[in-house]
Protein backbone atom coordinates (compact mmCIF):
# COMPACT_ATOMS: atom_id res chain seq x y z
CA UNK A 1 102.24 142.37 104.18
CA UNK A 2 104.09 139.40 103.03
CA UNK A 3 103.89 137.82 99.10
CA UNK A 4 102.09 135.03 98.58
CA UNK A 5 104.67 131.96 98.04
CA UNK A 6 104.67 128.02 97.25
CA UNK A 7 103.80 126.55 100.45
CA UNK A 8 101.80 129.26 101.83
CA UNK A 9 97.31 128.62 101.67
CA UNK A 10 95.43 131.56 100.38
CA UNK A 11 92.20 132.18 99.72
CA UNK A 12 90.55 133.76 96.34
CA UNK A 13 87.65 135.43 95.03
CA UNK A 14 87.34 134.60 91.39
CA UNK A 15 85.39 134.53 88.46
CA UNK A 16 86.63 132.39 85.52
CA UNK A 17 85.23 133.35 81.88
CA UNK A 18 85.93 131.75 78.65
CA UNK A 19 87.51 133.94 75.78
CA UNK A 20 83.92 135.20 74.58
CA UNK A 21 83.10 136.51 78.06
CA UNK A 22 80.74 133.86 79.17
CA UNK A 23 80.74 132.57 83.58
CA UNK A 24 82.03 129.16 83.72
CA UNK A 25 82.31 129.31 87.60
CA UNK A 26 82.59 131.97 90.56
CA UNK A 27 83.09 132.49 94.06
CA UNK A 28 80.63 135.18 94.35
CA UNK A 29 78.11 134.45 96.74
CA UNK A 30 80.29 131.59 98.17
CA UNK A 31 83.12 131.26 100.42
CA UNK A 32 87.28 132.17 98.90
CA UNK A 33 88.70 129.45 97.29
CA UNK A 34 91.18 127.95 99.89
CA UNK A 35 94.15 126.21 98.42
CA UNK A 36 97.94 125.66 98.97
CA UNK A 37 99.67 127.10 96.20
CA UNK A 38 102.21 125.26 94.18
CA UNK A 39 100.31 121.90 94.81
CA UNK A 40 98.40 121.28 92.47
CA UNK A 41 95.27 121.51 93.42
CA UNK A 42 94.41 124.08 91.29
CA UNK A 43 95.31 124.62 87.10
CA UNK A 44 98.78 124.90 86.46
CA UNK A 45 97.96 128.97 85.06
CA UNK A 46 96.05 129.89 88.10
CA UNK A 47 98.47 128.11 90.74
CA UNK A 48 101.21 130.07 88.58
CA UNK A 49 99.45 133.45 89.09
CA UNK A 50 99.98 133.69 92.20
CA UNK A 51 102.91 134.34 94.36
CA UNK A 52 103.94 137.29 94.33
CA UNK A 53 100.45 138.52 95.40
CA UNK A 54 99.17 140.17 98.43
CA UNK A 55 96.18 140.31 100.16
CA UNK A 56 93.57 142.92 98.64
CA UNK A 57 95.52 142.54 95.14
CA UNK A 58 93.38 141.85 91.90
CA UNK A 59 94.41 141.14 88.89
CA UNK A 60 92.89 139.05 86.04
CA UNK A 61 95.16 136.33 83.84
CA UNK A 62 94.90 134.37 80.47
CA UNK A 63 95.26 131.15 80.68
CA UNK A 64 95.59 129.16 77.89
CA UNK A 65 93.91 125.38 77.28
CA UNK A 66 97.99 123.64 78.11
CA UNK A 67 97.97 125.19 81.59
CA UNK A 68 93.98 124.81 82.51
CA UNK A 69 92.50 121.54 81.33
CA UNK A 70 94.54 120.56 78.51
CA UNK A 71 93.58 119.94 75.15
CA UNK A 72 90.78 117.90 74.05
CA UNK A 73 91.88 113.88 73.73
CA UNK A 74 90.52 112.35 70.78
CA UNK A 75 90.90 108.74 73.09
CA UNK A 76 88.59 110.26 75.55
CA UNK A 77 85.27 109.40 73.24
CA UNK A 78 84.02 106.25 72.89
CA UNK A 79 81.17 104.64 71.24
CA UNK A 80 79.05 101.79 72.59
CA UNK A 81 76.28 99.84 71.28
CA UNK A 82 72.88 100.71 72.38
CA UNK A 83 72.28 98.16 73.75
CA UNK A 84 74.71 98.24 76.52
CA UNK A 85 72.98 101.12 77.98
CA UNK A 86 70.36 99.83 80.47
CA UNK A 87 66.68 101.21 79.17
CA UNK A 88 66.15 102.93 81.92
CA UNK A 89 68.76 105.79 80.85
CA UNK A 90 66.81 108.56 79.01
CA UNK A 91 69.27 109.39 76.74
CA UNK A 92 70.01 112.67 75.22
CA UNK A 93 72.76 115.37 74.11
CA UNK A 94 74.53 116.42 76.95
CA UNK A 95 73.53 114.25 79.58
CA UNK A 96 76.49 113.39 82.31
CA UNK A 97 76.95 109.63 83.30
CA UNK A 98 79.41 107.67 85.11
CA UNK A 99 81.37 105.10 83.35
CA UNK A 100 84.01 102.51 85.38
CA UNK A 101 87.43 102.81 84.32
CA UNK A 102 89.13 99.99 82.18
CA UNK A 103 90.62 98.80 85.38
CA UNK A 104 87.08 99.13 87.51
CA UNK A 105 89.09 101.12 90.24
CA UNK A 106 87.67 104.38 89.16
CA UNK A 107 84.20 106.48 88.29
CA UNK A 108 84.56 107.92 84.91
CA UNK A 109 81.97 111.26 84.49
CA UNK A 110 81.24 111.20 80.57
CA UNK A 111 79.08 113.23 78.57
CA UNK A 112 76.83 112.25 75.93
CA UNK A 113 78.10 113.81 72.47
CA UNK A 114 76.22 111.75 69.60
CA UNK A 115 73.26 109.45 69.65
CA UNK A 116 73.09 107.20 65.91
CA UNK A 117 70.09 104.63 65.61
CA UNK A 118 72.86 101.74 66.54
CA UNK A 119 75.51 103.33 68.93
CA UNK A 120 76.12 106.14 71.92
CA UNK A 121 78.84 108.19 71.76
CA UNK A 122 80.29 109.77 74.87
CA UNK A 123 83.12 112.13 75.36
CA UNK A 124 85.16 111.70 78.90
CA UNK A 125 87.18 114.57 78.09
CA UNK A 126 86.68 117.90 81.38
CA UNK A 127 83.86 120.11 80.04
CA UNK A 128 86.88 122.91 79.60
CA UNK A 129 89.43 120.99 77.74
CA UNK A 130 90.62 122.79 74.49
CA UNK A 131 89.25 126.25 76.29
CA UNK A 132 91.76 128.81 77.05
CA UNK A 133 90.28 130.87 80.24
CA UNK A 134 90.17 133.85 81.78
CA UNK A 135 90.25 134.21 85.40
CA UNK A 136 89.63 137.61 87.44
CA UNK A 137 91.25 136.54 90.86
CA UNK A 138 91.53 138.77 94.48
CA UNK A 139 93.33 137.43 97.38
CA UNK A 140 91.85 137.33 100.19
CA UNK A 141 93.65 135.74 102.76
CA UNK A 142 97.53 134.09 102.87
CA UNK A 143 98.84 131.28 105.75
CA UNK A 144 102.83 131.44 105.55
CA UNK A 145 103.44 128.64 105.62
């Protein structure tokens, strides 16, 4: 069996938990992750954690927040007026909307973090940032590439 190395795709069962043990995401019941590794497609700390692997090896790795999502941006929340969110909106903690960029090129997925009597705030920042993870990873396939 050969090690898994940039360039090659491989395939992964994993479950990712946050530092108090809690499921942010799994495979199980789903198909392997399929990636190429050293292109980014994945976090930094998982893309790192592989090569050297073979198929049928598990192992789980820390990652901490620099090498998953990053740390949280204080830039990423912004406050608008109430009034420039249309009525029909039900807002609430937590709820997920889509904002355009600056530039109106992109989607922006924001969450709602604060509601005042006079202004929304809502935090664009990934739902991870600031987290360091835990990921319990098995190969289950590798392409050479």
């Amino acid at each position: 069996m050969s090690e898994v190395k940039a360039g090659d795709t491989v395939a992964i069962h994993y479950t990712g938990t946050l530092t108090d043990g809690t499921t942010f995401d799994s495979s199980d019941g789903r198909d392997p992750l399929e990636f190429e590794v050293g292109s980014g497609q994945i976090i930094p700390g998982l893309d790192k954690a592989i090569p050297g692997m073979v198929v049928g090896d598990k192992k789980v790795v820390e990652i901490p927040c620099d090498e998953a999502y990053g740390a949280i941006n204080p830039e990423n929340r912004q406050s608008v007026p109430h009034e420039q969110i249309p009525d029909d909106i039900p807002l609430e903690l937590g709820l997920t909307l889509q904002m355009q960029s600056p530039d109106g090129q992109n989607v922006i997925p924001v969450t709602v973090v604060e509601i005042s009597d006079t202004e929304v705030t809502m935090d664009a920042n990934h739902a991870l940032a600031g987290k360091d993870l835990n990921f319990a990873i098995e190969v289950v396939s590798v392409k050479v590439a």
